[in-house]
N, C-alpha and C. Protein backbone atom coordinates (compact mmCIF):
# COMPACT_ATOMS: atom_id res chain seq x y z
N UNK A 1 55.45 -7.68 42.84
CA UNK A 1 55.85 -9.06 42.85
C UNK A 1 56.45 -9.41 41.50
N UNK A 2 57.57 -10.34 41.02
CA UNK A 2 58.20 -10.44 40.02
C UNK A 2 57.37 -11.89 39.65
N UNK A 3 57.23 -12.38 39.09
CA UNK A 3 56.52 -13.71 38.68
C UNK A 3 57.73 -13.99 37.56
N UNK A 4 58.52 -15.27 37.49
CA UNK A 4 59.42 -15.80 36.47
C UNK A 4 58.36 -17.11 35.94
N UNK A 5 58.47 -16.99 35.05
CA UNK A 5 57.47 -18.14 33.76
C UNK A 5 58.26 -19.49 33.55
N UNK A 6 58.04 -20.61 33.62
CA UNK A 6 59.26 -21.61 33.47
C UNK A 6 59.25 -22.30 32.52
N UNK A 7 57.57 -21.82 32.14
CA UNK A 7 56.70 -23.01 30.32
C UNK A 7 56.34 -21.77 30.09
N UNK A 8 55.52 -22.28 28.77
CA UNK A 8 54.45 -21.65 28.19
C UNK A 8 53.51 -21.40 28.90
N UNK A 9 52.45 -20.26 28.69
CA UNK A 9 51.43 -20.41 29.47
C UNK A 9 50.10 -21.39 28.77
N UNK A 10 49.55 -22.19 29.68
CA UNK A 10 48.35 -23.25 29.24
C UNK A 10 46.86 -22.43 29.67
N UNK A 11 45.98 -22.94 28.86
CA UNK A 11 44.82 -22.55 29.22
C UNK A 11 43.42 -23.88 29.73
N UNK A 12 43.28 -24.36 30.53
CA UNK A 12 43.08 -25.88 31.38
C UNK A 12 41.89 -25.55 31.02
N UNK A 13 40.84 -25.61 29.98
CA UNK A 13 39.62 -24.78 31.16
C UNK A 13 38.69 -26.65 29.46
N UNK A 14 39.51 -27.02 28.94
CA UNK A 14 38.80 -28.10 27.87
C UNK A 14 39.41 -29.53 28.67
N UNK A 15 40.36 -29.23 29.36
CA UNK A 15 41.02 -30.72 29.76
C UNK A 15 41.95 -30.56 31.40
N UNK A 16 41.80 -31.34 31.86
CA UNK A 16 42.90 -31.14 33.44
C UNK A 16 44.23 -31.43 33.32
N UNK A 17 44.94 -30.43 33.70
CA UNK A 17 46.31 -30.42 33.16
C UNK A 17 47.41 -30.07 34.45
N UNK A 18 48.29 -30.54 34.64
CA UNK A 18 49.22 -30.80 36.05
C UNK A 18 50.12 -29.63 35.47
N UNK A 19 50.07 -28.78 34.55
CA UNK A 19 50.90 -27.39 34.48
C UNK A 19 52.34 -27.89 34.19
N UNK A 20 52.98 -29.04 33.33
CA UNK A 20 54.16 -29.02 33.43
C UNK A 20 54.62 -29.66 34.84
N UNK A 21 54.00 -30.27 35.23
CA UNK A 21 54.54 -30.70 36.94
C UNK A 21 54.48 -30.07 37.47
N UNK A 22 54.62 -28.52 37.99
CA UNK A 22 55.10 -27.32 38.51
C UNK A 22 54.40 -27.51 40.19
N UNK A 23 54.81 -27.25 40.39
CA UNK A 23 54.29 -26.83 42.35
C UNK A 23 53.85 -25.71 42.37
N UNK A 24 54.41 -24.69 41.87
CA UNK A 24 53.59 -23.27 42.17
C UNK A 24 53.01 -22.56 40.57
N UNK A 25 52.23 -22.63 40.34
CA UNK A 25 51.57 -22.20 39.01
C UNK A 25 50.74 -20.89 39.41
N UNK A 26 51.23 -20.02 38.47
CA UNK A 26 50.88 -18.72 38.57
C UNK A 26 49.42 -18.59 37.69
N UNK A 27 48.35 -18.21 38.24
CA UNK A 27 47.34 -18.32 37.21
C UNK A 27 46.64 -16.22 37.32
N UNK A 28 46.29 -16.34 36.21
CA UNK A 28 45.78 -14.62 35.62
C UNK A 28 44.34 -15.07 35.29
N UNK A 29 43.93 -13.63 35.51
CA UNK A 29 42.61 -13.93 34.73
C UNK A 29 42.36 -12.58 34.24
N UNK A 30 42.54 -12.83 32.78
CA UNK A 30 42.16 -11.52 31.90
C UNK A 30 40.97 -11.16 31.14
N UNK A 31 39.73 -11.06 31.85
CA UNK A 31 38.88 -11.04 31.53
C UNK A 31 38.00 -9.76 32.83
N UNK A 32 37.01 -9.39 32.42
CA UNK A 32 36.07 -8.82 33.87
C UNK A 32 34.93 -9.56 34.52
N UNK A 33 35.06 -10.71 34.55
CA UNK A 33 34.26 -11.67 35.02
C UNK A 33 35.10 -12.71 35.84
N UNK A 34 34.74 -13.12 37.25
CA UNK A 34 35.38 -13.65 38.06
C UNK A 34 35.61 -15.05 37.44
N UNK A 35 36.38 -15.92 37.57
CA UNK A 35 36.62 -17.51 37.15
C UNK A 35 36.76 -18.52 37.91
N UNK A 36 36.32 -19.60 37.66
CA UNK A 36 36.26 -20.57 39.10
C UNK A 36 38.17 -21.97 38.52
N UNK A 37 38.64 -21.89 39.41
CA UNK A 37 40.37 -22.88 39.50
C UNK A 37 39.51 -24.24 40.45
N UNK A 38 39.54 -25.02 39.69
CA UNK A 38 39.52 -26.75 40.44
C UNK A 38 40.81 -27.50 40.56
N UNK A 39 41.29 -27.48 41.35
CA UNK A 39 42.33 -28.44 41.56
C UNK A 39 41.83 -29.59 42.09
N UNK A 40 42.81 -30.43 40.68
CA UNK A 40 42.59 -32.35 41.12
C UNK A 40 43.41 -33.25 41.56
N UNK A 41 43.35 -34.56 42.21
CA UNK A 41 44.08 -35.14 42.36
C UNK A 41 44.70 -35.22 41.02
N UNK A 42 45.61 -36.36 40.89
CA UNK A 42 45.98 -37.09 39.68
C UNK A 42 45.57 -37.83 38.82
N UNK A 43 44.21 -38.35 39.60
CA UNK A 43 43.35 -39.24 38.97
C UNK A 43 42.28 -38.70 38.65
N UNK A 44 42.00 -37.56 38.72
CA UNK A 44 40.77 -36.64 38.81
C UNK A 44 39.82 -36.48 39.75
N UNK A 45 39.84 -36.45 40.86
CA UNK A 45 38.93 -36.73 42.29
C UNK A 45 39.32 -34.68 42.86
N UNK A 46 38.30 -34.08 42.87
CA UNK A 46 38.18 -32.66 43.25
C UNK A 46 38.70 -32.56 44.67
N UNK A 47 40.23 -31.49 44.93
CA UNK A 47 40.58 -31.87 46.45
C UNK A 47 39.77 -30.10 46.36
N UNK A 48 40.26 -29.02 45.55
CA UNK A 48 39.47 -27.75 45.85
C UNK A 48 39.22 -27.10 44.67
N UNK A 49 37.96 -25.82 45.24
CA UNK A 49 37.63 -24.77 44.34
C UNK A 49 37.73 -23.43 44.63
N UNK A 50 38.71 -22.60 44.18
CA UNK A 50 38.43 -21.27 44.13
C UNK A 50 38.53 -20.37 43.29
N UNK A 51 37.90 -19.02 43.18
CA UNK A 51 37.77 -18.08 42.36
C UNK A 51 38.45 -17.46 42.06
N UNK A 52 39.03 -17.17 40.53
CA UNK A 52 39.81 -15.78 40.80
C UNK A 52 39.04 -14.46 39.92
N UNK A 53 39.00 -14.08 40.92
CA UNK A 53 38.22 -12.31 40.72
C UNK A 53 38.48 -11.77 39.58
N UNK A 54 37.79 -11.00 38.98
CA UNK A 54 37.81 -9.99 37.89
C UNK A 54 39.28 -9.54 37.54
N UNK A 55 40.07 -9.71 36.24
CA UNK A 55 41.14 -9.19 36.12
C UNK A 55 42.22 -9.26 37.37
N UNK A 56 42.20 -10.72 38.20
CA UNK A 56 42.88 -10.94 39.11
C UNK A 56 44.17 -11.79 39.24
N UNK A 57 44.96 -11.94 39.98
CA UNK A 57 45.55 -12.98 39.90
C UNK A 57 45.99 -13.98 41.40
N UNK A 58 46.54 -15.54 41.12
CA UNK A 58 46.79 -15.88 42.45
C UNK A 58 47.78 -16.86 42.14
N UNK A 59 47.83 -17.32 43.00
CA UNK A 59 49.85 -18.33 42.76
C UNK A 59 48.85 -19.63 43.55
N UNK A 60 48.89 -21.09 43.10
CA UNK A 60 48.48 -21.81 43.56
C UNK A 60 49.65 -23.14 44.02
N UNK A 61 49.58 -23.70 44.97
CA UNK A 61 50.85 -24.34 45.53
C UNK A 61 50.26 -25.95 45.70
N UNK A 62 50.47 -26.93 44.61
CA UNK A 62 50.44 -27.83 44.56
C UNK A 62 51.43 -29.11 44.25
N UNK A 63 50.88 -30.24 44.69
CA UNK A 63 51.81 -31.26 44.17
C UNK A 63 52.64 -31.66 42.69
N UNK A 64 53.56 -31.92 42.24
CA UNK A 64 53.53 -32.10 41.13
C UNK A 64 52.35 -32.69 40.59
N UNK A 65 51.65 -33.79 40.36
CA UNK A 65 51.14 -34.69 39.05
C UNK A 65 49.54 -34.42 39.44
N UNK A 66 49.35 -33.41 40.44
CA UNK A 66 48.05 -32.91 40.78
C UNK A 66 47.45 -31.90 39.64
N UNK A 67 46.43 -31.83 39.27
CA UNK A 67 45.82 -31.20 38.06
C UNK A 67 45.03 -29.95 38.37
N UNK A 68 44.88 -28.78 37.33
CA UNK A 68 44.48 -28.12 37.24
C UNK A 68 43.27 -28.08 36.27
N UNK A 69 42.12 -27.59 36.69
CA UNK A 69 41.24 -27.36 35.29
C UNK A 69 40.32 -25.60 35.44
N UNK A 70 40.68 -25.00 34.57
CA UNK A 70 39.82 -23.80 34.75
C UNK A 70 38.27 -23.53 34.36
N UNK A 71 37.40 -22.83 34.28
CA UNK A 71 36.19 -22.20 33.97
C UNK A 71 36.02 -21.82 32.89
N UNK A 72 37.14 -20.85 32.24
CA UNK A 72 37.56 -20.14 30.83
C UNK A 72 38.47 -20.31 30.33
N UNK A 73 38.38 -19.80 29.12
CA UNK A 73 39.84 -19.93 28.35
C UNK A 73 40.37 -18.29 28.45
N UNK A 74 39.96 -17.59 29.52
CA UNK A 74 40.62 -16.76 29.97
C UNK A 74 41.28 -16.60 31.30
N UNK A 75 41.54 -17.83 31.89
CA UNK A 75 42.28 -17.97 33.17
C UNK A 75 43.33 -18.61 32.26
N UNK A 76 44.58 -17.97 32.23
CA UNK A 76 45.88 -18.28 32.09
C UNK A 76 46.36 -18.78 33.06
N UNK A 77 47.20 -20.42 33.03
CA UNK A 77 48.07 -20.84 33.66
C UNK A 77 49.51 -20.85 33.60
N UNK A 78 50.83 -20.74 34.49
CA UNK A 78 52.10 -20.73 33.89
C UNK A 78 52.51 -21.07 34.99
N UNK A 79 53.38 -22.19 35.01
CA UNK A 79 54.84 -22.54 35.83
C UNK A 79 55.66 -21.87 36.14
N UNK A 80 55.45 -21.68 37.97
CA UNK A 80 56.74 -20.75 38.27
C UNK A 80 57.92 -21.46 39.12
N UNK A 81 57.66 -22.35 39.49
CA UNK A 81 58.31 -22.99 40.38
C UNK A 81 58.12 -24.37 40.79
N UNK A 82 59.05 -25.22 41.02
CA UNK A 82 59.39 -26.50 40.70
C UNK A 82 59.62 -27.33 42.49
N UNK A 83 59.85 -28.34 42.99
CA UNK A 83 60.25 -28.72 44.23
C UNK A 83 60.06 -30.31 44.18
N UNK A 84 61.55 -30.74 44.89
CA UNK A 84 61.28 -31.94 44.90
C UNK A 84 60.75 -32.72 45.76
């Protein structure tokens, strides 16, 4: 799979962060311990939770101004893709 980066990568895991606006945010986890991804509304109200596995990765497909917050400061977040 090619993954193109569109920001910097953020690390959500002290504050909830909408990734740059992005719709599809590519998140890593470089660590050997699984990590828990909360996605929020905009206002902060929990719509989900899931894990990403040991040294894993997953592409998450959200609204723009919807937030991200991670577990660690080893789940890397990055903007791959944009939609209006």
């Amino acid at each position: 799979m090619t993954v193109i980066p569109l920001a910097a990568k953020e690390t959500p895991n002290s504050a909830d962060s909408n990734i740059s606006e992005a719709s599809l945010v590519y998140i890593c986890n470089t660590t050997t311990s699984a990590g828990t991804v909360t996605l929020k509304t905009s206002g902060g109200v929990t719509i989900a939770t899931i894990d990403v596995p040991a040294s894993g990765s997953l592409t998450i497909k959200k609204k723009n101004l919807e937030k991200i917050r991670t577990s660690a400061a080893t789940l890397t977040c990055t903007a791959i893709g944009y939609a209006n």
